[in-house]
C-alpha atoms as a PDB file:
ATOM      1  CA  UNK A   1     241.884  36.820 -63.975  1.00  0.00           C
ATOM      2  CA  UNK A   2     240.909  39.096 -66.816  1.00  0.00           C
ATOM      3  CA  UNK A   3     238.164  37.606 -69.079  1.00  0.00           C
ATOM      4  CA  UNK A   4     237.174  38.805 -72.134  1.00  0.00           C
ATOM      5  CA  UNK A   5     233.957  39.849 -73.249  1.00  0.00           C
ATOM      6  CA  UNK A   6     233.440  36.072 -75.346  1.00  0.00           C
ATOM      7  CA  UNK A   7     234.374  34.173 -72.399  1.00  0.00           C
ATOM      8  CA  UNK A   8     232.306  36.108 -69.645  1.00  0.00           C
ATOM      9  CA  UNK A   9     229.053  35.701 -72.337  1.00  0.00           C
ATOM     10  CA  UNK A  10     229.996  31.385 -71.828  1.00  0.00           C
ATOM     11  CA  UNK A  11     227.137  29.549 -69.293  1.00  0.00           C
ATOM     12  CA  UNK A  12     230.162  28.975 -66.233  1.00  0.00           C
ATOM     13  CA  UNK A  13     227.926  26.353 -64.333  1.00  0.00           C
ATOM     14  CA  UNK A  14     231.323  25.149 -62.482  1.00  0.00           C
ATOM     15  CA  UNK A  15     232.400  28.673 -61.612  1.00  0.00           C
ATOM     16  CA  UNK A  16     234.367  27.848 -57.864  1.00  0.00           C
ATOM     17  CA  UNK A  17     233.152  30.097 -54.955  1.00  0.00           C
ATOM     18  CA  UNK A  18     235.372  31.135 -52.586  1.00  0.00           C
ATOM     19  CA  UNK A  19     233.933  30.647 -48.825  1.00  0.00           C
ATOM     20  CA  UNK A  20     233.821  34.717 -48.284  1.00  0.00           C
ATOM     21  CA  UNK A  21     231.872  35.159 -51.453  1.00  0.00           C
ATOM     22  CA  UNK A  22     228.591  35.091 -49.759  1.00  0.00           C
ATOM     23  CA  UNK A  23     225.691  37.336 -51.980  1.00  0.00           C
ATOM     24  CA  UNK A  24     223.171  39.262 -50.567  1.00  0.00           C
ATOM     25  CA  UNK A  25     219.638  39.471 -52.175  1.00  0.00           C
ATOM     26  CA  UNK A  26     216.019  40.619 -52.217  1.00  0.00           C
ATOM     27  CA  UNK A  27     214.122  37.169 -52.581  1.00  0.00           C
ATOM     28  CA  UNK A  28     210.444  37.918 -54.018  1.00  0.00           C
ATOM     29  CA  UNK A  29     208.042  35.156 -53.055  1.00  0.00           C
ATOM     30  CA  UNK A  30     206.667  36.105 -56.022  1.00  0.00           C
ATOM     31  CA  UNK A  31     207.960  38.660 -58.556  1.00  0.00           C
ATOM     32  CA  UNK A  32     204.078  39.540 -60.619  1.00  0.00           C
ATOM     33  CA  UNK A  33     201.528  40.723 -57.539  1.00  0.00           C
ATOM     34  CA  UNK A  34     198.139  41.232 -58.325  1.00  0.00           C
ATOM     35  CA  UNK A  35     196.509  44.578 -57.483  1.00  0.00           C
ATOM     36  CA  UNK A  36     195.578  44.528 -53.994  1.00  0.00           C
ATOM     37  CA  UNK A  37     197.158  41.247 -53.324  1.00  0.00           C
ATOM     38  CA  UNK A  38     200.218  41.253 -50.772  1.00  0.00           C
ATOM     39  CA  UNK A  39     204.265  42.170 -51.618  1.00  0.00           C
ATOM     40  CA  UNK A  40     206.633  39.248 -49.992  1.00  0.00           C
ATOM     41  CA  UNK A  41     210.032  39.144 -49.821  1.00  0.00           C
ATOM     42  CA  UNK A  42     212.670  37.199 -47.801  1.00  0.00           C
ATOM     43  CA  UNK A  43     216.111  38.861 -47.325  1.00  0.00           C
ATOM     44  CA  UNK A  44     219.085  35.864 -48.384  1.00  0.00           C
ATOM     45  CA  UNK A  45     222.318  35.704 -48.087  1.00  0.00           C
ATOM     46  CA  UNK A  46     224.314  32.651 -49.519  1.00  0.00           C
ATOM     47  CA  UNK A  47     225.441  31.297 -52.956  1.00  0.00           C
ATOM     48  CA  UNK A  48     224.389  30.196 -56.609  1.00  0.00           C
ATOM     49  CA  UNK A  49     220.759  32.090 -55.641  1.00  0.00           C
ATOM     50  CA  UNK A  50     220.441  29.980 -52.134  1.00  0.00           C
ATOM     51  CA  UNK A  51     220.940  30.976 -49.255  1.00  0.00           C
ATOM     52  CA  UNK A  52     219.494  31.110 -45.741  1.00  0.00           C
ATOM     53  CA  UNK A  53     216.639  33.628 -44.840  1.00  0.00           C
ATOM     54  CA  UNK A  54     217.372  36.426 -42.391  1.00  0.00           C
ATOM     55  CA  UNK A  55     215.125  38.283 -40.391  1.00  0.00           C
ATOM     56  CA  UNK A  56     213.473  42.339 -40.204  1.00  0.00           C
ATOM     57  CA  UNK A  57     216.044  43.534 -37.794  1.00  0.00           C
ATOM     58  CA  UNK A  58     216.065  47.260 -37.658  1.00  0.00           C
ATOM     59  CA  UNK A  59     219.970  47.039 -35.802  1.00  0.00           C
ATOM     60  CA  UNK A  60     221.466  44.867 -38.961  1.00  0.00           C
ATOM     61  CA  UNK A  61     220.450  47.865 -41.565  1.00  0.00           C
ATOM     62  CA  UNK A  62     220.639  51.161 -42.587  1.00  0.00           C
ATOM     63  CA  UNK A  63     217.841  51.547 -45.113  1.00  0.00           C
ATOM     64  CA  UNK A  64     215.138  49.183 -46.133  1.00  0.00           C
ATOM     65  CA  UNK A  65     212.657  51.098 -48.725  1.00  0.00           C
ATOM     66  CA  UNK A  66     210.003  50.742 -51.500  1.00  0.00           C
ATOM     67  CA  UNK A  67     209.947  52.790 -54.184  1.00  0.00           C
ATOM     68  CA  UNK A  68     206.494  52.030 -56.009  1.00  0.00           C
ATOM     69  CA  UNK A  69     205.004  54.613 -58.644  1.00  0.00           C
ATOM     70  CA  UNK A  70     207.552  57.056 -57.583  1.00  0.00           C
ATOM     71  CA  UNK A  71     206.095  57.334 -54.148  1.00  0.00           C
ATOM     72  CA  UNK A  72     209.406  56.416 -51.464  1.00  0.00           C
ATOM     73  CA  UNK A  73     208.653  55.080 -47.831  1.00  0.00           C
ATOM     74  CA  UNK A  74     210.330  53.191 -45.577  1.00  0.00           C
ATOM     75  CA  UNK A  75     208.922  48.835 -45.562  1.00  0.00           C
ATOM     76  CA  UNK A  76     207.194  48.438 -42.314  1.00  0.00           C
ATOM     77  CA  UNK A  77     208.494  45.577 -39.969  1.00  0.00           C
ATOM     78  CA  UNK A  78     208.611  44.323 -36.596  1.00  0.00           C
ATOM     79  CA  UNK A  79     211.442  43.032 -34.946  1.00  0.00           C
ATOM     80  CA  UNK A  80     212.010  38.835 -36.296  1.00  0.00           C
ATOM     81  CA  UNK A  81     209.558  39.614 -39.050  1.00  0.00           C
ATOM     82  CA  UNK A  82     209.756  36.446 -41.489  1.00  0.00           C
ATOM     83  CA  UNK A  83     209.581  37.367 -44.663  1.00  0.00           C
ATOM     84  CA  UNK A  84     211.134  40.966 -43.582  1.00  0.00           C
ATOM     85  CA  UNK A  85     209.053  42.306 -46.633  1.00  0.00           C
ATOM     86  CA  UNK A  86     205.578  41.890 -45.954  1.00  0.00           C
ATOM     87  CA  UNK A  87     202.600  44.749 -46.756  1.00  0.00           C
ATOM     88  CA  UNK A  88     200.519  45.536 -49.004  1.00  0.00           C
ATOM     89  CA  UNK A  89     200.221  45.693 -52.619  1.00  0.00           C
ATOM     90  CA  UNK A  90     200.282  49.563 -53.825  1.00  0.00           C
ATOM     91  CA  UNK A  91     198.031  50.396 -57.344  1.00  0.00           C
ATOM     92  CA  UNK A  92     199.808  49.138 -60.253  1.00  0.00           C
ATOM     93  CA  UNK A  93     203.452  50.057 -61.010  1.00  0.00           C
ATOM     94  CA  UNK A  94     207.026  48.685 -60.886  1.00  0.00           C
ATOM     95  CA  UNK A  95     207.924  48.209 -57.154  1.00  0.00           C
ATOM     96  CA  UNK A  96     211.386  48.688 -56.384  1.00  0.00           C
ATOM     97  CA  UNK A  97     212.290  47.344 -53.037  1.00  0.00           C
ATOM     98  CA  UNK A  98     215.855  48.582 -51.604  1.00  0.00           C
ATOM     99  CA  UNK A  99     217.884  47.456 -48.817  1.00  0.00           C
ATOM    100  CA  UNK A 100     221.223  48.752 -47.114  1.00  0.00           C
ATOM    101  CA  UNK A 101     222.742  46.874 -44.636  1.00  0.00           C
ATOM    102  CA  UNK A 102     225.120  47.684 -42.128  1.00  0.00           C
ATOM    103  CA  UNK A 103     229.070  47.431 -41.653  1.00  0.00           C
ATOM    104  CA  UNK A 104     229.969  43.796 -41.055  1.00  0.00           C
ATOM    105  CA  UNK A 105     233.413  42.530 -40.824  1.00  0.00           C
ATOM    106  CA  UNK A 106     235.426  39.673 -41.439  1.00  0.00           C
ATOM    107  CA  UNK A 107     238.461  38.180 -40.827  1.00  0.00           C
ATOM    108  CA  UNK A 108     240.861  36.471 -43.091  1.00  0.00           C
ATOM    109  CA  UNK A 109     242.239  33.510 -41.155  1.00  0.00           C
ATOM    110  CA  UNK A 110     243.586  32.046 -44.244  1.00  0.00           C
ATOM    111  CA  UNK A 111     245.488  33.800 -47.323  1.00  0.00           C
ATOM    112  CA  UNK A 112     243.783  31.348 -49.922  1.00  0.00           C
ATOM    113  CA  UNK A 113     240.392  32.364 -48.941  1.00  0.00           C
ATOM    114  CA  UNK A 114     241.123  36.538 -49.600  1.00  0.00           C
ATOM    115  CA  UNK A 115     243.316  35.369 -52.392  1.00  0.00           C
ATOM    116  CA  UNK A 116     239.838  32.392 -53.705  1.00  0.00           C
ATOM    117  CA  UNK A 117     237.597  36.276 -53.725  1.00  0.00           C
ATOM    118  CA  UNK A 118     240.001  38.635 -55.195  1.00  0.00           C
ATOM    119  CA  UNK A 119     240.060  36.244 -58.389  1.00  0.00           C
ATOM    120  CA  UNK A 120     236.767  34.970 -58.412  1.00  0.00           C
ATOM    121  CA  UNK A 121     235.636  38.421 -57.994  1.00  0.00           C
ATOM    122  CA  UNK A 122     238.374  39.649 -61.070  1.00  0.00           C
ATOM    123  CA  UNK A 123     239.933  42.675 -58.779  1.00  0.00           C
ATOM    124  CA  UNK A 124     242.939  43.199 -60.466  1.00  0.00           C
ATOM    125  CA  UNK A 125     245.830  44.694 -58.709  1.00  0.00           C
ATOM    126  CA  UNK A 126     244.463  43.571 -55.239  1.00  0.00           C
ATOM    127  CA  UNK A 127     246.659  40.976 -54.371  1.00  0.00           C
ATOM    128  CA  UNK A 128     249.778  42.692 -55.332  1.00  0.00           C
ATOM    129  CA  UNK A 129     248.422  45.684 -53.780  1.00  0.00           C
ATOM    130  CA  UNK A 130     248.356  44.120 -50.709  1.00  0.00           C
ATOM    131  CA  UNK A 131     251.554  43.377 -50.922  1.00  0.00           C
ATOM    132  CA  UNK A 132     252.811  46.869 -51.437  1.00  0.00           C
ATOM    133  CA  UNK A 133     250.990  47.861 -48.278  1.00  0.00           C
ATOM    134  CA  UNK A 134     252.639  45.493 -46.400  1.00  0.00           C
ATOM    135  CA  UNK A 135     249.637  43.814 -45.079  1.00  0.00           C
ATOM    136  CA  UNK A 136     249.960  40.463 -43.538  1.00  0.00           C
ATOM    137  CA  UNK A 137     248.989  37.314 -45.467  1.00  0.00           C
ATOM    138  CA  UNK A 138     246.641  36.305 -42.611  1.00  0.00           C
ATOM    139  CA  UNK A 139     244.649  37.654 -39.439  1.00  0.00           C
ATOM    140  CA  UNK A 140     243.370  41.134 -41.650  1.00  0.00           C
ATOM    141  CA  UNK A 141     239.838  42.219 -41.883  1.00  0.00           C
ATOM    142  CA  UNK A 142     237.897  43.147 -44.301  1.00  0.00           C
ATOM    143  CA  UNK A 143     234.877  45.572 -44.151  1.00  0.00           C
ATOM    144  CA  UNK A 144     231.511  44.646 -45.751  1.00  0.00           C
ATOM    145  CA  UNK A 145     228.074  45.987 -46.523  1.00  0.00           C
ATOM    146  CA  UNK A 146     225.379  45.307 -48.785  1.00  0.00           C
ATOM    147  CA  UNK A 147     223.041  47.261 -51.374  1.00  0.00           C
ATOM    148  CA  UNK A 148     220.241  45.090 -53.088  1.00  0.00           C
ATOM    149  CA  UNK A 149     217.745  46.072 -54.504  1.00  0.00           C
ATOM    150  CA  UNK A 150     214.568  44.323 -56.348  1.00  0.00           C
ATOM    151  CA  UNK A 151     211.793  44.489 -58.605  1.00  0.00           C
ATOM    152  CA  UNK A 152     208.400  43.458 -58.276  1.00  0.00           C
ATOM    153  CA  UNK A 153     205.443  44.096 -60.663  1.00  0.00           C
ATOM    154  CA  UNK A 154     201.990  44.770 -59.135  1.00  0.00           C
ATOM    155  CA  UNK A 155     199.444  44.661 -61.580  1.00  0.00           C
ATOM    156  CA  UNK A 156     200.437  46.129 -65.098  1.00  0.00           C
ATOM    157  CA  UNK A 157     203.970  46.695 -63.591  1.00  0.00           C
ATOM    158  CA  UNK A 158     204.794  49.433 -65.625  1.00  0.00           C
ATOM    159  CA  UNK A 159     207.310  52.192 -64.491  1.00  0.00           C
ATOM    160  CA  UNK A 160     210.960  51.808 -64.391  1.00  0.00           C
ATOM    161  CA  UNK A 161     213.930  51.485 -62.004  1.00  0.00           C
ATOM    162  CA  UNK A 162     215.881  54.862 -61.060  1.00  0.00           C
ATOM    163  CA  UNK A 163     218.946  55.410 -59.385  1.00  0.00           C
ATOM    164  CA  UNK A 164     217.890  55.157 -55.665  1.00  0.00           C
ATOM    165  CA  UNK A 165     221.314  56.964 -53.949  1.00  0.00           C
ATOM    166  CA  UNK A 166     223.181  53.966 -52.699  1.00  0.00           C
ATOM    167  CA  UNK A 167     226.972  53.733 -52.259  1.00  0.00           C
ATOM    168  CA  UNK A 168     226.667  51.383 -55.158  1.00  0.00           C
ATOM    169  CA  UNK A 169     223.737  50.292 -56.941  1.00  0.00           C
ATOM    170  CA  UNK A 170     222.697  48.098 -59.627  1.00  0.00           C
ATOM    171  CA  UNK A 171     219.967  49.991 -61.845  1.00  0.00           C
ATOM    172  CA  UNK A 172     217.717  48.289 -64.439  1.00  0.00           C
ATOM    173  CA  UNK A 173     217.508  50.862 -67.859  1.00  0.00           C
ATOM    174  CA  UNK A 174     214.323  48.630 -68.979  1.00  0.00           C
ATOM    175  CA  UNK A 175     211.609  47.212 -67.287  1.00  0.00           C
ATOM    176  CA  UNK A 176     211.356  43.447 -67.464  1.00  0.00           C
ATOM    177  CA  UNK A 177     207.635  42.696 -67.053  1.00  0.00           C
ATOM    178  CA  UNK A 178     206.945  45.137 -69.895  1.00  0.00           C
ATOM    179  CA  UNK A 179     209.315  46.097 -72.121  1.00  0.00           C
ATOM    180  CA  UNK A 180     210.848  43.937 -75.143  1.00  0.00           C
ATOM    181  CA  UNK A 181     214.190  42.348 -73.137  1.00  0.00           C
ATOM    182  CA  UNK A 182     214.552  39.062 -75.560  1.00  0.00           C
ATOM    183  CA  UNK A 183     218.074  40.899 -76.650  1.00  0.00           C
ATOM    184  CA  UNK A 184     218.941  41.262 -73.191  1.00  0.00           C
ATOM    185  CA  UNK A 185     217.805  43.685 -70.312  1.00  0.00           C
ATOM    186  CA  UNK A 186     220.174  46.539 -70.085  1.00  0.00           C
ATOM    187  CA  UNK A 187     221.528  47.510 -66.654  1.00  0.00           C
ATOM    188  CA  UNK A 188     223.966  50.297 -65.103  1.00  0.00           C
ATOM    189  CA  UNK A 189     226.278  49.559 -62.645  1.00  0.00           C
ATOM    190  CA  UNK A 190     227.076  53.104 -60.624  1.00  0.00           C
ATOM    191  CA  UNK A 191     229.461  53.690 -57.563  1.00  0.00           C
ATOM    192  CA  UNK A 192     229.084  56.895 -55.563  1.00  0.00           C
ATOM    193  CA  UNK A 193     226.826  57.777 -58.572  1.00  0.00           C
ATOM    194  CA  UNK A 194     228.834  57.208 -61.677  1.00  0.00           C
ATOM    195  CA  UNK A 195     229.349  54.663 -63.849  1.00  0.00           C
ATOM    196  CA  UNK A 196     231.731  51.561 -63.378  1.00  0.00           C
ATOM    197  CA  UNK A 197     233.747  50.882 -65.718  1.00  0.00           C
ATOM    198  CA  UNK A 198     234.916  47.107 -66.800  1.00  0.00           C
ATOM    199  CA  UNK A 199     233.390  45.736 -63.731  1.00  0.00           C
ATOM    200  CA  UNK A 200     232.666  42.399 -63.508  1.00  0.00           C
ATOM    201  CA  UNK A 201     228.613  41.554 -63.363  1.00  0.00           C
ATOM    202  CA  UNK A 202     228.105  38.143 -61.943  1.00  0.00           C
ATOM    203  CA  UNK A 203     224.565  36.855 -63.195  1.00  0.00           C
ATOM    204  CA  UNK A 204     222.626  34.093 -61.708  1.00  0.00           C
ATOM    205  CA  UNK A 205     219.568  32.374 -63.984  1.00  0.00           C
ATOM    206  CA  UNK A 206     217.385  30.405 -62.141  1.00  0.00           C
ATOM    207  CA  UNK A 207     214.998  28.353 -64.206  1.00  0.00           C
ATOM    208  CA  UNK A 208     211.776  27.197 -63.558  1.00  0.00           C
ATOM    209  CA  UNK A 209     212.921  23.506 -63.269  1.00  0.00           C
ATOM    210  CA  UNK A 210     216.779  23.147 -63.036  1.00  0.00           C
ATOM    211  CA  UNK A 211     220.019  24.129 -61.582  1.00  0.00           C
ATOM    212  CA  UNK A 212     221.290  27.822 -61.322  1.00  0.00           C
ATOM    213  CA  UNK A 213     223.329  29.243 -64.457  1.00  0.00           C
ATOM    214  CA  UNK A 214     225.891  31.273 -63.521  1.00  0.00           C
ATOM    215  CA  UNK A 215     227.715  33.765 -66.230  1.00  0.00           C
ATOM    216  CA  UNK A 216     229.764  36.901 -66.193  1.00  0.00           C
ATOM    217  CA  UNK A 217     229.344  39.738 -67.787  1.00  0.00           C
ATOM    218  CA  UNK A 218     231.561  42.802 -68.199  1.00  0.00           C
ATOM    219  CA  UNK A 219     230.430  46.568 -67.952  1.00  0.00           C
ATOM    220  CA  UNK A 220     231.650  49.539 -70.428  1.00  0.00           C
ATOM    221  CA  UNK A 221     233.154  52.531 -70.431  1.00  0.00           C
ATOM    222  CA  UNK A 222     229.827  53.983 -69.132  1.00  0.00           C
ATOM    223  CA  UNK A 223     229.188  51.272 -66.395  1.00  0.00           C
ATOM    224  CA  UNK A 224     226.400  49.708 -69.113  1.00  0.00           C
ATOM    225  CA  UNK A 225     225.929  45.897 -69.826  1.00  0.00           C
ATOM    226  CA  UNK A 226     222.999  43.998 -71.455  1.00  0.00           C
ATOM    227  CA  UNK A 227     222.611  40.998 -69.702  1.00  0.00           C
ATOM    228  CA  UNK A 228     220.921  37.749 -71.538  1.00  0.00           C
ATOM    229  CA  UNK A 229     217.703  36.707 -69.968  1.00  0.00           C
ATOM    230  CA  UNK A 230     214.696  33.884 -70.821  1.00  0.00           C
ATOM    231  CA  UNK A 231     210.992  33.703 -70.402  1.00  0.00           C
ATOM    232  CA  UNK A 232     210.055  32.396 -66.908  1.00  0.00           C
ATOM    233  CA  UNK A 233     214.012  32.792 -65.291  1.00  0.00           C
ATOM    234  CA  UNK A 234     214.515  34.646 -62.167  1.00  0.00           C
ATOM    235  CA  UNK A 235     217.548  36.684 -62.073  1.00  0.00           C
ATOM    236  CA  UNK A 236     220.020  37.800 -59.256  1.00  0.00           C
ATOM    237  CA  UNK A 237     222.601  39.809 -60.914  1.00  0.00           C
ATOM    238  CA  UNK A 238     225.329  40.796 -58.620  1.00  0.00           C
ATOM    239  CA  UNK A 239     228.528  43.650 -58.281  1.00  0.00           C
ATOM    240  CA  UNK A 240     231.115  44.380 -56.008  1.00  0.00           C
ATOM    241  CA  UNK A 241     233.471  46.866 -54.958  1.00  0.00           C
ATOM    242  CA  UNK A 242     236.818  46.623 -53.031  1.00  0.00           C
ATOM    243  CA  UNK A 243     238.419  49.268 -51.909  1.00  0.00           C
ATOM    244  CA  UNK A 244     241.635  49.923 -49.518  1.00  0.00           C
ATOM    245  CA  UNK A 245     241.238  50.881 -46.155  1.00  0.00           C
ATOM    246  CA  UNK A 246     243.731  52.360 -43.872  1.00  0.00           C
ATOM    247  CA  UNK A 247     243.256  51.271 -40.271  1.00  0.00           C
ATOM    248  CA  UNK A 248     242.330  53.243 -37.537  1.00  0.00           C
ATOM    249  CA  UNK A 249     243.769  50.907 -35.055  1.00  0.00           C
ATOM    250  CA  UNK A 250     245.702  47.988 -35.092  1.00  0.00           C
ATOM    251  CA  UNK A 251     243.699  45.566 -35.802  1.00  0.00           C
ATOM    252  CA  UNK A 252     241.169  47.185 -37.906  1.00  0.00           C
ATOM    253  CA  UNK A 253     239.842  46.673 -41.444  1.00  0.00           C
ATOM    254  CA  UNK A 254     242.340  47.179 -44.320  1.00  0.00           C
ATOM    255  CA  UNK A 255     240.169  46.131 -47.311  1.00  0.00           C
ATOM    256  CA  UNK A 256     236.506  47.284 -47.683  1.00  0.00           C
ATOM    257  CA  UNK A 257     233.551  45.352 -50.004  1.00  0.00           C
ATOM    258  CA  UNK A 258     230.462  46.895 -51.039  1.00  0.00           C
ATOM    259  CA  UNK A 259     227.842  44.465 -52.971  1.00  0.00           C
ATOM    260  CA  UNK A 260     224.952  45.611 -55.181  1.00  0.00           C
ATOM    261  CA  UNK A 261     222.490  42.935 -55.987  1.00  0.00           C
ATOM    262  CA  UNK A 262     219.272  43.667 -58.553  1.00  0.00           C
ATOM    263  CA  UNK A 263     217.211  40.554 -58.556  1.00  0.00           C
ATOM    264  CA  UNK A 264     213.673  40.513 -60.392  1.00  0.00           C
ATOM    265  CA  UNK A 265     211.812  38.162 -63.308  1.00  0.00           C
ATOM    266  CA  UNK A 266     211.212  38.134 -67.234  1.00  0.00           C
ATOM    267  CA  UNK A 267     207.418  36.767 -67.454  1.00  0.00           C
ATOM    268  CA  UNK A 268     206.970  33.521 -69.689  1.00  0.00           C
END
């Protein structure tokens, strides 16, 4: 499922989802916060930019940060804290919020439903890998975890995203409430810090009135894509990893995902 760079720059509003291909995403109440107002944020997980909200739980993650004028602490919670983000504004800056969760896993019941991902996802060599390794065509599990990350102006906004350490991350190279982005806002996609190469960005537009756009995009030989953006859109883009896994027992994980999500805003 290889698509070229003209194809994955085409609008695909009818792109199918597989029912494993659940994103994970920071979800700004609002993405511009005045000075002194309040930073809110509901964690998602779901499709086409919906999902269902999920609560502050301290067991379901391994890091949940704010980077804000270069100044890194940890976002304060309690326990079934709806929306899990929920403090204060900071002085002006870029506010990058950043969330790991932990190890999930999920079983594949079905061969269609691995085989749906794997192309909707474009990981080449998967499926025949899988054969190779002599892995059953149902009953295998897969490993998951998720690294999303957001931005959120307060005041001026200004600043800029920087690479934060995840597994995988999603880093913006220009900042969207300040800088010029109308020929695109450049990103880097990076996996145990270095750049991915030809991996597939999925890119969700949401529109002030309207249904969700969905396109692909393509990274190069340094992990760099500029993805298209509009005046008053929210964006969740969205990259993932799959790598092999040899079990440890019998019945454990033989395929692991990791998923970067960047969401954040392009003022109107």
């Amino acid at each position: 499922m290889k698509l070229t760079k003209t194809l994955c720059a085409i609008a695909l509003t009818t792109v199918p989802f597989s029912g494993s291909a659940h994103e994970f995403w920071i979800d700004p109440q609002a993405y511009q916060v005045p000075e002194g107002g309040t930073l809110l944020a509901t964690l998602r997980v779901g499709e086409t930019f919906k999902g269902s909200e999920q609560s502050y739980l301290e067991r379901n993650f391994e890091r949940f940060d704010m980077n804000c004028g270069g100044a890194l602490s940890p976002v304060p919670g309690r326990s079934g804290d709806r929306p899990a983000l929920n403090v204060a504004a900071p002085d002006d800056g870029l506010c990058v919020i950043i969330h790991q969760t932990r190890d999930y896993t999920l079983t594949y019941r079905e061969w269609q439903k691995f085989v749906n991902f794997v192309e909707h996802k474009d990981f080449e060599g998967v499926l025949a890998l899988h054969a190779e390794r002599g892995l059953p065509e149902s009953d295998f599990v897969e490993l998951y975890s998720r690294y999303a990350k957001s931005l959120i102006a307060v005041g001026d906004g200004a600043g800029s995203d920087t690479v934060v350490g995840l597994e995988t991350e999603i880093v913006a190279e220009a900042n969207p409430y300040t800088d010029d982005v109308s020929a695109g806002l450049p990103i880097r996609v990076l996996y145990n810090g270095e750049p991915r190469a030809d991996a597939q960005v999925e890119l969700f537009a949401r529109p002030p009135e309207g249904e969700v756009e969905v396109t692909l995009h393509r990274t190069d030989a340094d992990g760099r894509v500029s993805l298209p953006v509009q005046p008053g859109y929210a964006y969740l883009a969205d990259a993932v990893v799959l790598r092999p896994l040899e079990p440890r027992q019998e019945d454990g994980p033989v395929w692991e995902s990791l998923w970067a999500s960047l969401t954040f805003a392009v003022p109107e």
